[in-house]
Structures are given as C-alpha cells and as structure tokens.
PDB file of N, CA and C in Angstrom:
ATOM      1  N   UNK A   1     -11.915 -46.552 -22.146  1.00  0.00           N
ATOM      2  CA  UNK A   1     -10.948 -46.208 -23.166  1.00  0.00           C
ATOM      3  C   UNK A   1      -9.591 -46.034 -22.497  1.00  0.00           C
ATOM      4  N   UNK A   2      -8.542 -46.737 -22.754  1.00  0.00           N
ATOM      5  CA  UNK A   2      -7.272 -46.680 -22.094  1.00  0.00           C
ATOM      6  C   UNK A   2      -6.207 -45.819 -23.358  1.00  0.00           C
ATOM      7  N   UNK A   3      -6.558 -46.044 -24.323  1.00  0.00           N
ATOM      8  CA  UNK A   3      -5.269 -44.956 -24.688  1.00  0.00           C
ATOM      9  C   UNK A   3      -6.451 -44.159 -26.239  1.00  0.00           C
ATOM     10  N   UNK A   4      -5.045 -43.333 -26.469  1.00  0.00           N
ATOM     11  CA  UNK A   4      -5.773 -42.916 -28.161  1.00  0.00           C
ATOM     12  C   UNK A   4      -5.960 -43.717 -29.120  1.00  0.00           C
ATOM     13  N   UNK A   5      -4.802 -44.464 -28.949  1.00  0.00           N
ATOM     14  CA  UNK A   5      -5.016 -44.978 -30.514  1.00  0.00           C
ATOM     15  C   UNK A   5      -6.513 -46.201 -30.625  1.00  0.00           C
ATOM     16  N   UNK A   6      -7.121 -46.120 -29.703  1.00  0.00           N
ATOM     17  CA  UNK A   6      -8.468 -46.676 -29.512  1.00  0.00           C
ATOM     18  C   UNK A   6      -9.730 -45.517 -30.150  1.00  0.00           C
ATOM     19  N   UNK A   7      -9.681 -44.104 -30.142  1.00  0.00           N
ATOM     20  CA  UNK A   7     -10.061 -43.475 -30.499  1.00  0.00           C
ATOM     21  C   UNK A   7     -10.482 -43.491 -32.345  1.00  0.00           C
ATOM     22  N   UNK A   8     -11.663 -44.042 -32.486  1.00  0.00           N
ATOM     23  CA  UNK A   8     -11.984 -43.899 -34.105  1.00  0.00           C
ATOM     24  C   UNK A   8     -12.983 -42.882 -34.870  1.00  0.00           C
ATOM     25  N   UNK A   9     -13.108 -41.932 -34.052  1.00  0.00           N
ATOM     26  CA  UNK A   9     -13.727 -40.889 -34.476  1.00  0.00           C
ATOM     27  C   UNK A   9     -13.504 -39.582 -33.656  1.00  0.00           C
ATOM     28  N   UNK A  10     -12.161 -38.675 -33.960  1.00  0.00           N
ATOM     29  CA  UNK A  10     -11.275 -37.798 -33.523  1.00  0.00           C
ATOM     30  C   UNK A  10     -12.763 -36.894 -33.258  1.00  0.00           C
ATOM     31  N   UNK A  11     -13.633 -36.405 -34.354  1.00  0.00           N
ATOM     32  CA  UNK A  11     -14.995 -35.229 -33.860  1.00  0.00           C
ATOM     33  C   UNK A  11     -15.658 -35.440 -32.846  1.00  0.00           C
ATOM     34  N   UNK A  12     -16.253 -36.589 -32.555  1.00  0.00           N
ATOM     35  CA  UNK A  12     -16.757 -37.027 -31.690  1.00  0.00           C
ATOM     36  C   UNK A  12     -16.336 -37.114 -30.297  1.00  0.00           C
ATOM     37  N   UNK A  13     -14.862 -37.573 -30.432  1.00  0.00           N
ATOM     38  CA  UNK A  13     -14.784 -37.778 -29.280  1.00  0.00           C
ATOM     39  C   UNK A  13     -14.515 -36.483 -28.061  1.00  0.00           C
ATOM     40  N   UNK A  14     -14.013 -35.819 -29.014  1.00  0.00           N
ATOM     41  CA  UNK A  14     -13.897 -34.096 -28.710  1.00  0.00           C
ATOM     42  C   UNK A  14     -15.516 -33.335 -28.466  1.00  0.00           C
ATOM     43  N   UNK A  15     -16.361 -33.657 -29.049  1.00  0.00           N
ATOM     44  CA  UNK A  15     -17.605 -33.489 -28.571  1.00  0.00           C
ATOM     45  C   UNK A  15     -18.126 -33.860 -27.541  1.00  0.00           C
ATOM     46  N   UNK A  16     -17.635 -35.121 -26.900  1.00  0.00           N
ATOM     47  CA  UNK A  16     -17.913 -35.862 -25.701  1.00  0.00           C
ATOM     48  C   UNK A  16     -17.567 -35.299 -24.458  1.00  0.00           C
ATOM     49  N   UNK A  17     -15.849 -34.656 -24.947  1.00  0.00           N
ATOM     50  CA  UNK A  17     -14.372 -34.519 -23.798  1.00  0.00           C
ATOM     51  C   UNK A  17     -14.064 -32.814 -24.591  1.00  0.00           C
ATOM     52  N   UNK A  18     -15.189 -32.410 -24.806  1.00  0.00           N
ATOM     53  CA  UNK A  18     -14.181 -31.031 -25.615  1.00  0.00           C
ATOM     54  C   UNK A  18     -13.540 -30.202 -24.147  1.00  0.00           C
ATOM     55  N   UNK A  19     -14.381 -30.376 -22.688  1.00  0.00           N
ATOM     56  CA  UNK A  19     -13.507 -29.093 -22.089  1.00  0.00           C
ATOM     57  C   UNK A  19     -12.297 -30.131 -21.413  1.00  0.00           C
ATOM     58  N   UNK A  20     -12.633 -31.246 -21.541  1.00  0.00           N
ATOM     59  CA  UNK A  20     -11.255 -31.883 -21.011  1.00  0.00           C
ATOM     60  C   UNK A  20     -10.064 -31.304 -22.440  1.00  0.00           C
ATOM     61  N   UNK A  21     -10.103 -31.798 -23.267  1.00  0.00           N
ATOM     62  CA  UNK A  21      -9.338 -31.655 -24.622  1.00  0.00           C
ATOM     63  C   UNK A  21      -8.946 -30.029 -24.418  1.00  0.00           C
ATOM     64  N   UNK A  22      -9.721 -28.988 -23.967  1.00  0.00           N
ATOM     65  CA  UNK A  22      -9.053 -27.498 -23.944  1.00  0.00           C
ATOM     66  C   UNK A  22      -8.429 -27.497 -22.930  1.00  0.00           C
ATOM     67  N   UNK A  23      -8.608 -28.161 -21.421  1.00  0.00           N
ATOM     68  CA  UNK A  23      -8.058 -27.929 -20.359  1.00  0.00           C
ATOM     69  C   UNK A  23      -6.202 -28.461 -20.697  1.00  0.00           C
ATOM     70  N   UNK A  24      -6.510 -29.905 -21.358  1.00  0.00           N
ATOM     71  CA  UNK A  24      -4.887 -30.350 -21.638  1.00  0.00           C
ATOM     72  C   UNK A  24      -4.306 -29.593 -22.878  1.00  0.00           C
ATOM     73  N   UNK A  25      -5.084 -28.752 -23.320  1.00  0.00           N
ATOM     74  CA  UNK A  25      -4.589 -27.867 -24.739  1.00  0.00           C
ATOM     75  C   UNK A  25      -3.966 -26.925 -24.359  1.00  0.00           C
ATOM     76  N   UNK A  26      -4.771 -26.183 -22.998  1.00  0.00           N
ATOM     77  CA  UNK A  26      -4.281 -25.042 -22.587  1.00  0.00           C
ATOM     78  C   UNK A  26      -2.698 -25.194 -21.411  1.00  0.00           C
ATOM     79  N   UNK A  27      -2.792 -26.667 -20.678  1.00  0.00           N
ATOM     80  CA  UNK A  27      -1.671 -26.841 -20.076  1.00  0.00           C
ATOM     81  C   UNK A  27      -0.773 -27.188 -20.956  1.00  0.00           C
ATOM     82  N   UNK A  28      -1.030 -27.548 -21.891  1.00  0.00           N
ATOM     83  CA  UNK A  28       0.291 -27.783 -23.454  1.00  0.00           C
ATOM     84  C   UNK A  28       0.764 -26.685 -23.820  1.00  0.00           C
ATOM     85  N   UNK A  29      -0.014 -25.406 -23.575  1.00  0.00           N
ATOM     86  CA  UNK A  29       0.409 -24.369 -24.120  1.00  0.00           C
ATOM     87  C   UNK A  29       1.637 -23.606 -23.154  1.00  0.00           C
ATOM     88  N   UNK A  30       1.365 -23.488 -22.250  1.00  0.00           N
ATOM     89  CA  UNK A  30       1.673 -22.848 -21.174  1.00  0.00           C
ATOM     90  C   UNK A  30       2.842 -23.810 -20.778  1.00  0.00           C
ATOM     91  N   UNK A  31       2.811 -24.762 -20.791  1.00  0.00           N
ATOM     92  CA  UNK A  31       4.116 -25.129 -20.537  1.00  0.00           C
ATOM     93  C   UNK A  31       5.021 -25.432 -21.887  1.00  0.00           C
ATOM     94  N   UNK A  32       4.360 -25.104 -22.342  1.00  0.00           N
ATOM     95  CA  UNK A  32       5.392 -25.571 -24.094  1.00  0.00           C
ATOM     96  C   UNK A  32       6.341 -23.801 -23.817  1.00  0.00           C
ATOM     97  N   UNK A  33       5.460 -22.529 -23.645  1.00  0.00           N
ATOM     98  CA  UNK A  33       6.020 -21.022 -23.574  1.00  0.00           C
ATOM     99  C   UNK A  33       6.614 -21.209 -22.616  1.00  0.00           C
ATOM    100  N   UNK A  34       6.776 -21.775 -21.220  1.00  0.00           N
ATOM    101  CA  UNK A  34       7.116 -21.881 -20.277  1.00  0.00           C
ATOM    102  C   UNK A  34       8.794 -21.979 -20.349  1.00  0.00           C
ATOM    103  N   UNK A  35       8.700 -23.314 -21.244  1.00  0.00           N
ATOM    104  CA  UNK A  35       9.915 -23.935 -21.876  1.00  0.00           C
ATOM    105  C   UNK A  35      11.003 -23.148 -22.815  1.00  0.00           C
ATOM    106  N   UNK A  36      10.248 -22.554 -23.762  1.00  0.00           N
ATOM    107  CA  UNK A  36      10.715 -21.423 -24.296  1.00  0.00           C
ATOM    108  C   UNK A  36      11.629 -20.428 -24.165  1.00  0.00           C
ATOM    109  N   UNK A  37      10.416 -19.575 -23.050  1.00  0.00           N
ATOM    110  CA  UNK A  37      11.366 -19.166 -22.315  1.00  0.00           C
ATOM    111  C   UNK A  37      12.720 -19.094 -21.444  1.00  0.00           C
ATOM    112  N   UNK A  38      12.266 -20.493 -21.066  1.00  0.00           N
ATOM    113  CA  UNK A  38      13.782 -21.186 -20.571  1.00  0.00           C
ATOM    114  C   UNK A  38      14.617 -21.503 -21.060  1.00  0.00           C
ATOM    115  N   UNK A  39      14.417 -21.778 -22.506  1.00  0.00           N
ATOM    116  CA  UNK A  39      15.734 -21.720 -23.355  1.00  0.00           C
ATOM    117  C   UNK A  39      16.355 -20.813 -23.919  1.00  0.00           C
ATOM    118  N   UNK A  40      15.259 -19.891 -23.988  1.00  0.00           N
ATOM    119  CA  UNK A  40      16.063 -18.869 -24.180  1.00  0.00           C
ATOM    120  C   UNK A  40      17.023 -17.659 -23.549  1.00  0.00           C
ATOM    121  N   UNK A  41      16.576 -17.961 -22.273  1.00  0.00           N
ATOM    122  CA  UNK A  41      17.159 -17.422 -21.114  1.00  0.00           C
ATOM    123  C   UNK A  41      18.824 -17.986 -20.871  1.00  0.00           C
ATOM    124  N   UNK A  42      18.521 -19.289 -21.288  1.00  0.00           N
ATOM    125  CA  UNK A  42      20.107 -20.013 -21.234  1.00  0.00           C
ATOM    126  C   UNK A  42      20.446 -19.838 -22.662  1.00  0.00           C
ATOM    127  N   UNK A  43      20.342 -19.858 -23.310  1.00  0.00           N
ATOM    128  CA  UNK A  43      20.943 -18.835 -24.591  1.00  0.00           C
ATOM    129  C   UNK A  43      21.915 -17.612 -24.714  1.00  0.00           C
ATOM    130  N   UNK A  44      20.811 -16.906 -23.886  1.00  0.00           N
ATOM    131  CA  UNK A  44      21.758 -15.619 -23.447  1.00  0.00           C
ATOM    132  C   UNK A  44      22.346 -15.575 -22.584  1.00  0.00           C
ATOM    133  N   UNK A  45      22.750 -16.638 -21.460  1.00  0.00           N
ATOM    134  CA  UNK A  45      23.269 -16.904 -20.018  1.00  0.00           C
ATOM    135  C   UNK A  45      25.256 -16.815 -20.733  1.00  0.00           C
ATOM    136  N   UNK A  46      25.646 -16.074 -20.085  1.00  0.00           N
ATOM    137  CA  UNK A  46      26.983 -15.872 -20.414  1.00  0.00           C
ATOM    138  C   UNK A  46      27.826 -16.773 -18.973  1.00  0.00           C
ATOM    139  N   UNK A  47      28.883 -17.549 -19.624  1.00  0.00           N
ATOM    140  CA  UNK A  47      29.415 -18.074 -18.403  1.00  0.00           C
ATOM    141  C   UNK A  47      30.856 -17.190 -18.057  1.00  0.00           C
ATOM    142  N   UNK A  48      30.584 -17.387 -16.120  1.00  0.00           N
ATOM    143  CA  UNK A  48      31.577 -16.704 -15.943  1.00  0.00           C
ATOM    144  C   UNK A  48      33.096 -16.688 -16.171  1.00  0.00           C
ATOM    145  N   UNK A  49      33.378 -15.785 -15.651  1.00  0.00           N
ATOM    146  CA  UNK A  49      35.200 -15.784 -16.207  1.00  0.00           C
ATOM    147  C   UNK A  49      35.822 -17.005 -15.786  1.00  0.00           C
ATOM    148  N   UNK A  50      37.224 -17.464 -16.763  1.00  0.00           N
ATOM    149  CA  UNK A  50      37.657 -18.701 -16.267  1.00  0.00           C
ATOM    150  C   UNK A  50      36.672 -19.785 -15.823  1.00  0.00           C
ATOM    151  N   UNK A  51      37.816 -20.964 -15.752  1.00  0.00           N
ATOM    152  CA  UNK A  51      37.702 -22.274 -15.809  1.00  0.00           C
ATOM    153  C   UNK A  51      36.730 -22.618 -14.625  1.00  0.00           C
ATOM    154  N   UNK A  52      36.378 -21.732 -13.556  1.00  0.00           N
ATOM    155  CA  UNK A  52      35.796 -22.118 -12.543  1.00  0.00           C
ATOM    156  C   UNK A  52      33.768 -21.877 -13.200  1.00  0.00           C
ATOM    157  N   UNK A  53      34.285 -20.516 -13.754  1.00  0.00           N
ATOM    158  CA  UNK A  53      32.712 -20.010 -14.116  1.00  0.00           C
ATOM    159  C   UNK A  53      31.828 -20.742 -15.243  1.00  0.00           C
ATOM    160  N   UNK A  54      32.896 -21.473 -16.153  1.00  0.00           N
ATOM    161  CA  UNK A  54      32.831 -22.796 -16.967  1.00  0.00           C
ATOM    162  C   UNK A  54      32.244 -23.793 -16.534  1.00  0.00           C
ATOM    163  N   UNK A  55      32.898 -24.381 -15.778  1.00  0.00           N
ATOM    164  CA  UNK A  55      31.975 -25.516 -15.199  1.00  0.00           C
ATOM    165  C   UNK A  55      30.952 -25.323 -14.031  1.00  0.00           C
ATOM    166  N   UNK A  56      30.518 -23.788 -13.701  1.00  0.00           N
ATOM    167  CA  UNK A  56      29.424 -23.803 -12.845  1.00  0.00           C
ATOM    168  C   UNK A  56      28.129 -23.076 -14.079  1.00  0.00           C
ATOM    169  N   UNK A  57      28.890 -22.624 -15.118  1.00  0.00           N
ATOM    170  CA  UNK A  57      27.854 -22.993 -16.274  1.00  0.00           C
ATOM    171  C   UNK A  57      26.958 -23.924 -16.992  1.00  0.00           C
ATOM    172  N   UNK A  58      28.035 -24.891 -17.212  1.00  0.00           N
ATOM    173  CA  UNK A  58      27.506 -26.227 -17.543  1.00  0.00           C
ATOM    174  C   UNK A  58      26.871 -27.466 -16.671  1.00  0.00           C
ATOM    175  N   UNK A  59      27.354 -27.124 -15.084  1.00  0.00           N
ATOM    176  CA  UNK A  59      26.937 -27.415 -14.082  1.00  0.00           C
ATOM    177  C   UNK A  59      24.827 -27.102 -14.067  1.00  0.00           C
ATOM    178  N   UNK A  60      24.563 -25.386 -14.205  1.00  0.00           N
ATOM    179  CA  UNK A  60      23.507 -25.364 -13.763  1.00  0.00           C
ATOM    180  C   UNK A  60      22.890 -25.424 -15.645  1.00  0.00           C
ATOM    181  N   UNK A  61      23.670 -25.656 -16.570  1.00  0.00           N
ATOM    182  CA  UNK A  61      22.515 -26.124 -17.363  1.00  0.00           C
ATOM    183  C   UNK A  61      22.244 -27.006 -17.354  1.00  0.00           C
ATOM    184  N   UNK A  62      23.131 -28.242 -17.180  1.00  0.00           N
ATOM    185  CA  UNK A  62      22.953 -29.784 -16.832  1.00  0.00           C
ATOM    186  C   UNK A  62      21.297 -29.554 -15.710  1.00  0.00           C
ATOM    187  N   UNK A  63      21.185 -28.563 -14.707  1.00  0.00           N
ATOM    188  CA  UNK A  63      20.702 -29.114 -13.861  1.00  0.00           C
ATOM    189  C   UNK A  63      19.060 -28.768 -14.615  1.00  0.00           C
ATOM    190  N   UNK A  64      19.114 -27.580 -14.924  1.00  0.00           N
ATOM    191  CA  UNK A  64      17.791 -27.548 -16.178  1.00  0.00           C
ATOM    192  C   UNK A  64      17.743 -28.170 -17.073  1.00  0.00           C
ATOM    193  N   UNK A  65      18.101 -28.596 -17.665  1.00  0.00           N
ATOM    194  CA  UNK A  65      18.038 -29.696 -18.459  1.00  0.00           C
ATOM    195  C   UNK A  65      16.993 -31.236 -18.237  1.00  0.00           C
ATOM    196  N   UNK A  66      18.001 -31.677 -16.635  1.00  0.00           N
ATOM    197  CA  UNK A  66      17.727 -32.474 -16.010  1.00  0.00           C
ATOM    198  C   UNK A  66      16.056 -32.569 -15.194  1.00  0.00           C
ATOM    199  N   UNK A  67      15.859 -31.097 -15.248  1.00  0.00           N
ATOM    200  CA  UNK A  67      14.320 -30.914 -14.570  1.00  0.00           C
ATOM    201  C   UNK A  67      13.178 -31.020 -15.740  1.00  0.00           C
ATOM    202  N   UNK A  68      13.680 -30.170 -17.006  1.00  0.00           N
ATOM    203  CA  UNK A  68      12.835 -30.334 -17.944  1.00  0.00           C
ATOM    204  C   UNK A  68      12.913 -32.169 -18.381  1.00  0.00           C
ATOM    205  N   UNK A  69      13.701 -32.783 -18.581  1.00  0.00           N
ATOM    206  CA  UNK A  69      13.833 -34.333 -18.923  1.00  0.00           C
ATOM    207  C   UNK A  69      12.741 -34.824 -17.882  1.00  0.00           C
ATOM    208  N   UNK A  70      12.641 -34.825 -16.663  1.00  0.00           N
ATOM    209  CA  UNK A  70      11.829 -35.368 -15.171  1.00  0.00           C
ATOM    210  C   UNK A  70      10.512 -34.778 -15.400  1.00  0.00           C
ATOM    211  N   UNK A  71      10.381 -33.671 -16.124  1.00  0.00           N
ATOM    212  CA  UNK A  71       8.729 -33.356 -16.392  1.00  0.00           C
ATOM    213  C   UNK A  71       8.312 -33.819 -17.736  1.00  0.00           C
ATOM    214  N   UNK A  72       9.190 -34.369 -18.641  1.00  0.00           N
ATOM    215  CA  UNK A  72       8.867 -34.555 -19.884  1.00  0.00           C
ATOM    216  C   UNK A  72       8.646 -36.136 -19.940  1.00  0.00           C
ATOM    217  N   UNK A  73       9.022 -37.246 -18.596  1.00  0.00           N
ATOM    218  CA  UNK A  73       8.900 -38.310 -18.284  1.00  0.00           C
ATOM    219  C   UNK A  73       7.297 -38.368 -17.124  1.00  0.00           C
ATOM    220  N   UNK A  74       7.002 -37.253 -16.716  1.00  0.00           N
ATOM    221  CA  UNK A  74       5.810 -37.522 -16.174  1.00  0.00           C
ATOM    222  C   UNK A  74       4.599 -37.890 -16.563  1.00  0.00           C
ATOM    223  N   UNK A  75       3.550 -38.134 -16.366  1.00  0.00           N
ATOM    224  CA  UNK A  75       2.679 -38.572 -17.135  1.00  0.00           C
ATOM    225  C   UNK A  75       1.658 -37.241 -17.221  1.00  0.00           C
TER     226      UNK A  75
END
C-alpha cells in the first residue's frame, strides 16, 4: 500500500495498523500543542524599543516561522 487514497475500508484498516494509527495520532497531537504554544508565545512577544528592536523582531519571527515551514515540508 503506497498511499491513502488506496485505502477502501477506513475500519479495517485501523484494525490491522490501530497502534501504528495512535502512535501518528499521538505525534499529531503533540506537535500540533507544540505549535500552539509557539504562537502564542510570539503573540505576546513585544518588540524592542526603536527601529533596531523592530527588525530584530521580525528578524527572529521570520526565523520561526521558517523552522515550523521545514517541519511542515518533512515527511
């Protein structure tokens, strides 16, 4: 079986693969809160004074940003 959409009986096949299916349920979870958290942390991230603290704001959200994009391209 190479992908899902080959999958024609969703019960079953979860009967076959159920602790695989919880193991990737539970890493979905944990990194979905993971994420969360991280946004919300830059939410409340206040940038510093002046034009300098400005662009070392947008600087290190660019750079989270950029890490979550590189894990969201992994397989």
């Amino acid at each position: 079986m190479s992908g899902i959409s080959e999958i024609e009986d969703p019960v079953s096949f979860i009967k076959e693969n159920g602790s695989s299916v919880g193991v990737l349920n539970d890493f979905m979870n944990m990194w979905t809160k993971t994420v969360e958290e991280l946004l919300l942390k830059m939410k409340d991230t206040i940038p510093g004074e002046g034009m300098l603290g400005e662009v070392h704001y947008w600087r290190d959200l660019s750079k989270i940003l950029d890490g979550l994009q590189a894990e969201l391209k992994q397989p």
